[in-house]
PDB file of N, CA and C in Angstrom:
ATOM      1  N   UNK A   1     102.482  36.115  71.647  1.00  0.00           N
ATOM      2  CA  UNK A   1     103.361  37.052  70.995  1.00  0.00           C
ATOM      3  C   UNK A   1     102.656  37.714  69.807  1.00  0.00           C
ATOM      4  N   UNK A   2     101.681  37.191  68.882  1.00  0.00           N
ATOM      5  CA  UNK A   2     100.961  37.681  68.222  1.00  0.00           C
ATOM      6  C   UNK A   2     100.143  38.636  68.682  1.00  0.00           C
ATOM      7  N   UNK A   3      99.248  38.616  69.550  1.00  0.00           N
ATOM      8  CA  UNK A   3      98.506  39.471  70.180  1.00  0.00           C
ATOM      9  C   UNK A   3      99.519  40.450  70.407  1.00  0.00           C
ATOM     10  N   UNK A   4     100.375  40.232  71.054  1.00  0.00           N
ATOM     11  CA  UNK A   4     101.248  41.741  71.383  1.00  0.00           C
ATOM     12  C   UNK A   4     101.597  42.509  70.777  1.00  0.00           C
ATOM     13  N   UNK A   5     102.069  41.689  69.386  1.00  0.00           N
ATOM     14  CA  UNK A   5     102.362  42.327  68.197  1.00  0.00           C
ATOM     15  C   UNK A   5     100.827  43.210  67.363  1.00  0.00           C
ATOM     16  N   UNK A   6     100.256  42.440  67.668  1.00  0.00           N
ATOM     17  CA  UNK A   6      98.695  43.183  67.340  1.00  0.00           C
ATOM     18  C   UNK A   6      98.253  44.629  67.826  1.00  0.00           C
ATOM     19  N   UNK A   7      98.927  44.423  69.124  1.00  0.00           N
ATOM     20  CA  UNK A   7      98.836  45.352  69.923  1.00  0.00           C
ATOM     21  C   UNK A   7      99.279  46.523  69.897  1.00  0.00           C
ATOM     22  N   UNK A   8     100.476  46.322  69.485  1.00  0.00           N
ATOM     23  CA  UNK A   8     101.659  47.312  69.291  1.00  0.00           C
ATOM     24  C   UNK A   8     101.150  48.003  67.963  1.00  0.00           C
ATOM     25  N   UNK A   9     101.226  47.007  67.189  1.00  0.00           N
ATOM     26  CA  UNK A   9     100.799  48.010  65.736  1.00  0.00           C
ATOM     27  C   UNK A   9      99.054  48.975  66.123  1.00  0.00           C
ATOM     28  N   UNK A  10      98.386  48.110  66.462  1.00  0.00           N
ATOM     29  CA  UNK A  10      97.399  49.452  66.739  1.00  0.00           C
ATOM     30  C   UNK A  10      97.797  50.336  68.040  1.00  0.00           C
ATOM     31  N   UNK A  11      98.515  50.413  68.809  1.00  0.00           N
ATOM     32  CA  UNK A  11      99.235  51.274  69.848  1.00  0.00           C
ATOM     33  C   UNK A  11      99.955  52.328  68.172  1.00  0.00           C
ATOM     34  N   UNK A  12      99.988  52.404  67.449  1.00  0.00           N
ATOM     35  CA  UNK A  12     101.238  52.773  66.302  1.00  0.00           C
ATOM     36  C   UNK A  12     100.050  53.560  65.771  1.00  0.00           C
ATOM     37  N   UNK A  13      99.169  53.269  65.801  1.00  0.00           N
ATOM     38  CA  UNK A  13      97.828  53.925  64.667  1.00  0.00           C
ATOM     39  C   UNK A  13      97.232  54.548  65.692  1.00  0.00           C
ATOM     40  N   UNK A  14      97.061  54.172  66.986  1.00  0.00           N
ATOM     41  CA  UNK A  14      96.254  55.390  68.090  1.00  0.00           C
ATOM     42  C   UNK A  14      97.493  56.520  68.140  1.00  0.00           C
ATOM     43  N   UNK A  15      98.701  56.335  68.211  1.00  0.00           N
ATOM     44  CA  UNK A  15      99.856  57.151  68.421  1.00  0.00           C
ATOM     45  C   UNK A  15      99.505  57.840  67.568  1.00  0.00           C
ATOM     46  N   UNK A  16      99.432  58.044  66.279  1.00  0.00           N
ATOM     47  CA  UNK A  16      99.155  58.485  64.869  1.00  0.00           C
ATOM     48  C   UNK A  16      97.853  59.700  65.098  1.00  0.00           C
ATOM     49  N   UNK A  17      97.169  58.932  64.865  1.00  0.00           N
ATOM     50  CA  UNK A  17      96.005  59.390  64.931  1.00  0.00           C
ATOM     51  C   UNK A  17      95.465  60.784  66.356  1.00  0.00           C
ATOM     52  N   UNK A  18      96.141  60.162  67.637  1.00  0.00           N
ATOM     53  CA  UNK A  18      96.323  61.525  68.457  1.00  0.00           C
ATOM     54  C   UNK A  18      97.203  62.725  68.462  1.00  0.00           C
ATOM     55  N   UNK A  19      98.319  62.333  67.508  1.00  0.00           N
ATOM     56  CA  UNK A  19      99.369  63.474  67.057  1.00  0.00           C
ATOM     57  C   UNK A  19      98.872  63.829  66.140  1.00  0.00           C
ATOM     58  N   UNK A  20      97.999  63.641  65.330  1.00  0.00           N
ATOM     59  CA  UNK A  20      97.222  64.266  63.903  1.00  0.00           C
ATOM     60  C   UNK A  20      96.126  65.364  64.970  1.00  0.00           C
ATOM     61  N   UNK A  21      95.516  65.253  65.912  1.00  0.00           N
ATOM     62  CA  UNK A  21      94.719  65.422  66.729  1.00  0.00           C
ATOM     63  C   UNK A  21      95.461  67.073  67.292  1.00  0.00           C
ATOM     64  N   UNK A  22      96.604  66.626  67.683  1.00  0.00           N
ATOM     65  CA  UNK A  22      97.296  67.618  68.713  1.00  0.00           C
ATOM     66  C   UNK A  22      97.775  68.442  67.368  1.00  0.00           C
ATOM     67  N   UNK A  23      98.340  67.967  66.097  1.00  0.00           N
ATOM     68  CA  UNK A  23      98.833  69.251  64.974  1.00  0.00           C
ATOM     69  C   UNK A  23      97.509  70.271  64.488  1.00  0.00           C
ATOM     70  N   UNK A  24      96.490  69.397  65.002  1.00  0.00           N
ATOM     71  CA  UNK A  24      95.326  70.329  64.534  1.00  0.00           C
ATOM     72  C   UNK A  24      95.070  71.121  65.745  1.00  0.00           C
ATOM     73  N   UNK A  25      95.538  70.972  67.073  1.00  0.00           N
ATOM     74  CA  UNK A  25      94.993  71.918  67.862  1.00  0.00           C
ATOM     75  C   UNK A  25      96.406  72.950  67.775  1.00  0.00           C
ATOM     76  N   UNK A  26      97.644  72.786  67.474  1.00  0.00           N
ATOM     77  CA  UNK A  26      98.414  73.471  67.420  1.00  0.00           C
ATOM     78  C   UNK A  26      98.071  74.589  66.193  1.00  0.00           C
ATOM     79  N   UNK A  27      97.460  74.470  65.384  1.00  0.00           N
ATOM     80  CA  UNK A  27      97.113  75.161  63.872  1.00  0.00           C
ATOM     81  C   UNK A  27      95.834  76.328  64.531  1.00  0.00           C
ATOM     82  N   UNK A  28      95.111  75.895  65.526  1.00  0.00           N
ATOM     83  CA  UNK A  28      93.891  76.642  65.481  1.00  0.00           C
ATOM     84  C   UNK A  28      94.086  77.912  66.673  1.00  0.00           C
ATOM     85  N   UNK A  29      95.415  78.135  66.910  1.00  0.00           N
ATOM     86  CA  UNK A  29      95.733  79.219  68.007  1.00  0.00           C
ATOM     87  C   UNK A  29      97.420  79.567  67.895  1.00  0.00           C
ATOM     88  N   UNK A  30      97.686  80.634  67.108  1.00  0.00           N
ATOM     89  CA  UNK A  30      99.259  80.878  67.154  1.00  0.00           C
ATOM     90  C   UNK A  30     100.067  80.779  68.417  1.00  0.00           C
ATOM     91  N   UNK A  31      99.171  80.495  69.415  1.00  0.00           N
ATOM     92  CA  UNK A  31      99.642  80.705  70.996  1.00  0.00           C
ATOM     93  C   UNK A  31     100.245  79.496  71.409  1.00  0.00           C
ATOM     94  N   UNK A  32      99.469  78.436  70.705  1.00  0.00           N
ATOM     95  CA  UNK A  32      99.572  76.916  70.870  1.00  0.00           C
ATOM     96  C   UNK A  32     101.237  76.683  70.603  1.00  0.00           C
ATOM     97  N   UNK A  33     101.654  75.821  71.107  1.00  0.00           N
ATOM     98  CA  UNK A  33     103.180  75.712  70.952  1.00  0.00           C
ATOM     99  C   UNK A  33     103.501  74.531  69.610  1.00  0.00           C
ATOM    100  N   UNK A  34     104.239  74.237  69.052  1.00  0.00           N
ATOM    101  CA  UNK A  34     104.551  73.588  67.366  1.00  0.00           C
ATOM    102  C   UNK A  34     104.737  72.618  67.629  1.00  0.00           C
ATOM    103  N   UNK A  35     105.425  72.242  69.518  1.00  0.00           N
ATOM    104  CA  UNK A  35     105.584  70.318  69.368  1.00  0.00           C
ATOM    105  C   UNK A  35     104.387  69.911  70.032  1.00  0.00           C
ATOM    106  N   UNK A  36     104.304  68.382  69.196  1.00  0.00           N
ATOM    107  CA  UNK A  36     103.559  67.190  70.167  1.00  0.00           C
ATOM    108  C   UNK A  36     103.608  67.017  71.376  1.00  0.00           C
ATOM    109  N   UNK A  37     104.995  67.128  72.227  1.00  0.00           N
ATOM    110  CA  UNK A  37     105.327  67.063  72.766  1.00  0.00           C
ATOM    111  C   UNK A  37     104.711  67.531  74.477  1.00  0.00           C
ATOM    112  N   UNK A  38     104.920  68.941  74.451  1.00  0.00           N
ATOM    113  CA  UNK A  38     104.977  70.079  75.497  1.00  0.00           C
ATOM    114  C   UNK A  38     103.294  70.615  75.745  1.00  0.00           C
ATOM    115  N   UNK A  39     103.262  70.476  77.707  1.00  0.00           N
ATOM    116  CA  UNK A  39     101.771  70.533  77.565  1.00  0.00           C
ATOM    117  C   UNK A  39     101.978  72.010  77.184  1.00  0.00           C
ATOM    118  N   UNK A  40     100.700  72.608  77.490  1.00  0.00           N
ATOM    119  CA  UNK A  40     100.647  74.463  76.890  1.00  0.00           C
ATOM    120  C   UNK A  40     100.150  75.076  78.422  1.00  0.00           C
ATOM    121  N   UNK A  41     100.333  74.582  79.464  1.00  0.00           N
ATOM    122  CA  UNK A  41     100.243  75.269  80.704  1.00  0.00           C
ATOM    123  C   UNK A  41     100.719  76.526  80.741  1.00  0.00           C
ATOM    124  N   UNK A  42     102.133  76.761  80.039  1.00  0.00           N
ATOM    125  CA  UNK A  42     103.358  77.745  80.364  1.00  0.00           C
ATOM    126  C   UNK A  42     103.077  79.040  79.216  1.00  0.00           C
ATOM    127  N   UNK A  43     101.492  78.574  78.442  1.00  0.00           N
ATOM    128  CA  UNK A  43     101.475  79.969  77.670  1.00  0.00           C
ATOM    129  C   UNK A  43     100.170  80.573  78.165  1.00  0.00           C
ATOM    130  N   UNK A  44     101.158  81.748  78.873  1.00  0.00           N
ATOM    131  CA  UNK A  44      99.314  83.016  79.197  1.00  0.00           C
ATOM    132  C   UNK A  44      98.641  82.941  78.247  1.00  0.00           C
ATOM    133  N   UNK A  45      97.443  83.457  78.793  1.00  0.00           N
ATOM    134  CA  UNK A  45      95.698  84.082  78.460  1.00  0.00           C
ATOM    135  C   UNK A  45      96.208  85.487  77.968  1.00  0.00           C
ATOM    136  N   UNK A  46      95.177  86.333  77.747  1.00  0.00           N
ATOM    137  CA  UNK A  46      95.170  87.440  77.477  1.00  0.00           C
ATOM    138  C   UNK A  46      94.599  88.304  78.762  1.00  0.00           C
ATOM    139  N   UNK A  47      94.846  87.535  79.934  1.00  0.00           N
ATOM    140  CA  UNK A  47      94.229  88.528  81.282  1.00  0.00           C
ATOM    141  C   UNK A  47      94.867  88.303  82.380  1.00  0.00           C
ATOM    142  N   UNK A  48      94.575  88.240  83.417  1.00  0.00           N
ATOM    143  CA  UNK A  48      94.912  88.172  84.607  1.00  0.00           C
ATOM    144  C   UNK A  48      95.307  86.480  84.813  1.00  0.00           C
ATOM    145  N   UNK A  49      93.791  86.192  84.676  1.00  0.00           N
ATOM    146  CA  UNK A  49      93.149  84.713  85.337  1.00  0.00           C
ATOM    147  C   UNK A  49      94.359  83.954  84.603  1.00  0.00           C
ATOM    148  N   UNK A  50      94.866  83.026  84.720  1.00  0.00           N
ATOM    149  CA  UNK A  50      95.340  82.053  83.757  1.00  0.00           C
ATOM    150  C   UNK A  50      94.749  80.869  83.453  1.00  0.00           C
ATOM    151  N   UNK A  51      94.584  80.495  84.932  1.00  0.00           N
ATOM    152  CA  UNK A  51      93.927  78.902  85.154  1.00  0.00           C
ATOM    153  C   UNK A  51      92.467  78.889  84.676  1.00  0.00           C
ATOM    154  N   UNK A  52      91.459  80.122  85.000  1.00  0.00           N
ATOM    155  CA  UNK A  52      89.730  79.729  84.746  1.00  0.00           C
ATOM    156  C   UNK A  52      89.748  79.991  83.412  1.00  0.00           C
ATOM    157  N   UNK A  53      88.773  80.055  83.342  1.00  0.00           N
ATOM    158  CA  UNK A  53      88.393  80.423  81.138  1.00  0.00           C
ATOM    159  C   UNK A  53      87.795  81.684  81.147  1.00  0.00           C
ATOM    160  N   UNK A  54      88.034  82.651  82.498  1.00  0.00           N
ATOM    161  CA  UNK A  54      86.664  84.106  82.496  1.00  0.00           C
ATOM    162  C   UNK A  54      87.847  84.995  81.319  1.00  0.00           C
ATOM    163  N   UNK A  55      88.662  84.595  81.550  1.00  0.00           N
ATOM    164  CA  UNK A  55      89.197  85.960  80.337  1.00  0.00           C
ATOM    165  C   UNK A  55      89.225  85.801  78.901  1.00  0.00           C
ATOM    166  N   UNK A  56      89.931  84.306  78.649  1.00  0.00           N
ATOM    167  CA  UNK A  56      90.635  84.061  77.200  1.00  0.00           C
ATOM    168  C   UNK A  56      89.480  82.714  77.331  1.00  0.00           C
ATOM    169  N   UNK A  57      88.109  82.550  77.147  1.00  0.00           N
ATOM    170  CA  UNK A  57      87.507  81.339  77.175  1.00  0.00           C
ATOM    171  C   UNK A  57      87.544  80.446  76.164  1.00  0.00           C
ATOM    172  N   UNK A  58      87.848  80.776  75.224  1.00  0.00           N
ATOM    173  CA  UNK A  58      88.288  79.789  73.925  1.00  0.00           C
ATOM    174  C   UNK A  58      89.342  79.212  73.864  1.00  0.00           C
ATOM    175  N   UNK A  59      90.581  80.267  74.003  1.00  0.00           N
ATOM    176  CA  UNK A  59      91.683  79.735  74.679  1.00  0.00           C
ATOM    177  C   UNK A  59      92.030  78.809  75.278  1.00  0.00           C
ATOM    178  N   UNK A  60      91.408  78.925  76.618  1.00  0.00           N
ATOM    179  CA  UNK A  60      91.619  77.917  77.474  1.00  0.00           C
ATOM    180  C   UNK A  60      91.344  76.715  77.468  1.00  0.00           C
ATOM    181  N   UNK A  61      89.740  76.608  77.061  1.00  0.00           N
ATOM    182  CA  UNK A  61      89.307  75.233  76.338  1.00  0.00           C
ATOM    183  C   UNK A  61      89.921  74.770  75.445  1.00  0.00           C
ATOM    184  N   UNK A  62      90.358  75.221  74.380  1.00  0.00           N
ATOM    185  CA  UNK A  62      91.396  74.457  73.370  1.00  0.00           C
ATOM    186  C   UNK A  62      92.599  74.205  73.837  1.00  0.00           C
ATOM    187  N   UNK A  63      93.114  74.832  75.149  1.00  0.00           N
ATOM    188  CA  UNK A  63      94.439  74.216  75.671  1.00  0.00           C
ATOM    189  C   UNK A  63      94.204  73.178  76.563  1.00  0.00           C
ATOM    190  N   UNK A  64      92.845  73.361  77.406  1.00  0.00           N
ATOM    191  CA  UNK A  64      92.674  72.181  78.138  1.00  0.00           C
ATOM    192  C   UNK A  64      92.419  70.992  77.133  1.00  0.00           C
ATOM    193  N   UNK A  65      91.894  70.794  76.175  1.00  0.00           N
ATOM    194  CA  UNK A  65      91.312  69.780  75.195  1.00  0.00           C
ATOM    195  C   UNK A  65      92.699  68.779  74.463  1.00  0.00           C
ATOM    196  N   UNK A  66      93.791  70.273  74.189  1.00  0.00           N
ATOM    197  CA  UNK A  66      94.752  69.398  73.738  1.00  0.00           C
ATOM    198  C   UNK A  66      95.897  68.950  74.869  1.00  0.00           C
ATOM    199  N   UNK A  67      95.416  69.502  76.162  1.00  0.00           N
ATOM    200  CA  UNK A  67      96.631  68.917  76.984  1.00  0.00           C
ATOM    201  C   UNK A  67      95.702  67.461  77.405  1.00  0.00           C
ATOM    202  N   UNK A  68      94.743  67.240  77.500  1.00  0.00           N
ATOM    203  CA  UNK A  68      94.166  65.779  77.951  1.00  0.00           C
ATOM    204  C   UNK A  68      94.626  65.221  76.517  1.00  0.00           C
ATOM    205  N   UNK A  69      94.627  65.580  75.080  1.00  0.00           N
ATOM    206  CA  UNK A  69      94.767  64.937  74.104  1.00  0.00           C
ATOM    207  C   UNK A  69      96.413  64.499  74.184  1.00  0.00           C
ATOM    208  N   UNK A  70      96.866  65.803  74.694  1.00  0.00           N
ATOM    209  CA  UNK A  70      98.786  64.813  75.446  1.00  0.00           C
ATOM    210  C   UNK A  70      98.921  63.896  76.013  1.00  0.00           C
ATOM    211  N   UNK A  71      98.298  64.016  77.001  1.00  0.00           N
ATOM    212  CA  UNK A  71      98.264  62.666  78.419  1.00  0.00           C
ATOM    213  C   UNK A  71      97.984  61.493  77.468  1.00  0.00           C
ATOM    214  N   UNK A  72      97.040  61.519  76.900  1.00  0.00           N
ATOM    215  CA  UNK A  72      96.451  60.291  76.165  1.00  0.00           C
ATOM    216  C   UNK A  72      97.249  60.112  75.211  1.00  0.00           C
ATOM    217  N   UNK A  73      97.988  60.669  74.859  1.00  0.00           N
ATOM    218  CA  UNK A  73      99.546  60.656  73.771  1.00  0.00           C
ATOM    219  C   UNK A  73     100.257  59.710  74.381  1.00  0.00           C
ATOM    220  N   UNK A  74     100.911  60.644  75.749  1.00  0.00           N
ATOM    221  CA  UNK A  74     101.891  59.210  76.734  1.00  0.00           C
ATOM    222  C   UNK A  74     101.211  58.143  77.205  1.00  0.00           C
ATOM    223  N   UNK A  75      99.930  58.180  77.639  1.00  0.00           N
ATOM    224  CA  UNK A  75      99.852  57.103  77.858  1.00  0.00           C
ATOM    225  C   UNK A  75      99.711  55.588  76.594  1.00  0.00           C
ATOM    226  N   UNK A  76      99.335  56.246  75.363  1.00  0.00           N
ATOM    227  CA  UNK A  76      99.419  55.102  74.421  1.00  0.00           C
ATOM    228  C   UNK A  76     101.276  54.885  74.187  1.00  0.00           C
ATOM    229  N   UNK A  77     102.084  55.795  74.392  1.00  0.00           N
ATOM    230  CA  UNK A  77     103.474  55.695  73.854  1.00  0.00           C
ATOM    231  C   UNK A  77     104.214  54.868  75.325  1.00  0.00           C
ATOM    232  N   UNK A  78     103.790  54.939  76.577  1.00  0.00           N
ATOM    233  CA  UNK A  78     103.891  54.011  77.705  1.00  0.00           C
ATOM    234  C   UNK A  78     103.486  52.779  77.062  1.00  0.00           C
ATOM    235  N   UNK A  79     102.157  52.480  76.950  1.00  0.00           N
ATOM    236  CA  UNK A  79     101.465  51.245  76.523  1.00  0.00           C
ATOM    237  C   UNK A  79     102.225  50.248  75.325  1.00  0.00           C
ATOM    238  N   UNK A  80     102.589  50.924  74.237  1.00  0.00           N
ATOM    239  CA  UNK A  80     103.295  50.802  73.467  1.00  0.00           C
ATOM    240  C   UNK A  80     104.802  49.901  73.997  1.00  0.00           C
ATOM    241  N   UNK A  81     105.729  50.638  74.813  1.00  0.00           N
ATOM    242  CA  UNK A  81     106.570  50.540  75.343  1.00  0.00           C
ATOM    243  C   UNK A  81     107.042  48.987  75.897  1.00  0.00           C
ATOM    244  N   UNK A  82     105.195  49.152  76.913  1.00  0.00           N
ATOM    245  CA  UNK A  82     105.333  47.740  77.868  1.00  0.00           C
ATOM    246  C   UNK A  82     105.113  46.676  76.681  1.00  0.00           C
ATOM    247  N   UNK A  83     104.375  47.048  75.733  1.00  0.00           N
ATOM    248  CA  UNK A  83     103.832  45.638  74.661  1.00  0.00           C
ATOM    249  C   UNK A  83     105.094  45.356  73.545  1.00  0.00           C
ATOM    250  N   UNK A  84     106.359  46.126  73.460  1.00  0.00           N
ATOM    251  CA  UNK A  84     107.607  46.365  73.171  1.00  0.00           C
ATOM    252  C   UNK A  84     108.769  45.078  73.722  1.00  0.00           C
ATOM    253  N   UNK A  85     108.559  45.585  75.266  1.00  0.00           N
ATOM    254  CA  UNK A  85     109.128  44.913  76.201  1.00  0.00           C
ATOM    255  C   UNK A  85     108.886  43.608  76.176  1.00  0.00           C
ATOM    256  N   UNK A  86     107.391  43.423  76.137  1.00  0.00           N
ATOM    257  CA  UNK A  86     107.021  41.442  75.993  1.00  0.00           C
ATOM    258  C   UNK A  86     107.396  40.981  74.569  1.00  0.00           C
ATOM    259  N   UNK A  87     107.668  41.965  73.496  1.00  0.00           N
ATOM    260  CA  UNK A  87     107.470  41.039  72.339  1.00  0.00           C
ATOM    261  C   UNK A  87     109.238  40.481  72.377  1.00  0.00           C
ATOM    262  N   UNK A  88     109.857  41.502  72.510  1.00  0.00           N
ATOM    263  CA  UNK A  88     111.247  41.243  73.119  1.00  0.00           C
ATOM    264  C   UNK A  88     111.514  40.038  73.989  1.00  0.00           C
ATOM    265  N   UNK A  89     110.764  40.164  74.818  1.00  0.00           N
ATOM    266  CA  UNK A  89     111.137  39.415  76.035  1.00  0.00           C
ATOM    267  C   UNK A  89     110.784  37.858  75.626  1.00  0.00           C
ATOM    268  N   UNK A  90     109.719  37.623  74.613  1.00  0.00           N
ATOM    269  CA  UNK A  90     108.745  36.562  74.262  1.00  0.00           C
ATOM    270  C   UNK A  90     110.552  35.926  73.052  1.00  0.00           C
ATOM    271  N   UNK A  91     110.789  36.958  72.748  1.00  0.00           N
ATOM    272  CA  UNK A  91     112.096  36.922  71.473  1.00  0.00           C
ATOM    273  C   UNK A  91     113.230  36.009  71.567  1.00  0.00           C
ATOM    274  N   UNK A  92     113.209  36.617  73.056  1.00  0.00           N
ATOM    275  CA  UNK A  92     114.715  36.209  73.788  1.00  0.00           C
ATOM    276  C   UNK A  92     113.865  34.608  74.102  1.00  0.00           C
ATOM    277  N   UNK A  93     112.963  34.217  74.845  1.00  0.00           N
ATOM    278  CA  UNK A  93     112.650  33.290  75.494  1.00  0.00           C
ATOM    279  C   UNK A  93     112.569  32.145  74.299  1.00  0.00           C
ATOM    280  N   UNK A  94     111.945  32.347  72.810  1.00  0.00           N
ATOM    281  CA  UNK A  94     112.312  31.202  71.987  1.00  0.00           C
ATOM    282  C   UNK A  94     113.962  31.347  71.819  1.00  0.00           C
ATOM    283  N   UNK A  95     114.673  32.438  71.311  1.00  0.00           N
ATOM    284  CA  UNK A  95     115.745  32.073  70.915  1.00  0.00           C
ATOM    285  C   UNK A  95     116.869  31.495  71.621  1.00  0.00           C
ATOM    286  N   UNK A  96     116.839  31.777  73.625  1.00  0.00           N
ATOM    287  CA  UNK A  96     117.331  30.922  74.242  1.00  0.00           C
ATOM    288  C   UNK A  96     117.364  29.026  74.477  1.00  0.00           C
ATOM    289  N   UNK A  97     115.977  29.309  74.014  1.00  0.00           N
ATOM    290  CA  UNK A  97     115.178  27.954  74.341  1.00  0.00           C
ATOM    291  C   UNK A  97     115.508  27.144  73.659  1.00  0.00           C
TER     292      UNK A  97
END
């Protein structure tokens, strides 16, 4: 239960630390959208292409950079979740006991 708890709190400081990550990619393109949250798939380029980088190439790289920096958002706030669940679960099992 310690370890989990170990766990959790640095799951709390990677959480941190990648939303500090994503407010800075939101700051470096007015295009970028304001939450943590929402990938940036749903905001055009300045051309045709949407998906390659031949039109808006800066663009795109900074949206691809902070949408992998999302994924890696949920997946520490999943991780978090399950190490949540055991410390709970570890909770119930002394206080039944």
């Amino acid at each position: 239960m310690l370890v989990s708890t170990l766990l959790l709190i640095s799951c709390y400081f990677l959480f941190r630390y990648t939303t500090a990550w994503v407010e800075y990619y939101n700051q470096t393109d007015e295009r970028m959208p304001k939450s943590i949250w929402r990938y940036t798939s749903d905001y055009p380029v300045v051309g045709i292409r949407d998906i390659s980088d031949l039109d808006d190439k800066i663009f795109v790289r900074q949206r691809r950079k902070r949408n992998n920096i999302v994924t890696i958002m949920y997946f520490i706030v999943i991780l978090a979740f399950v190490f949540l669940n055991y410390i709970i679960a570890s909770l119930l099992v002394i206080i039944l006991d």
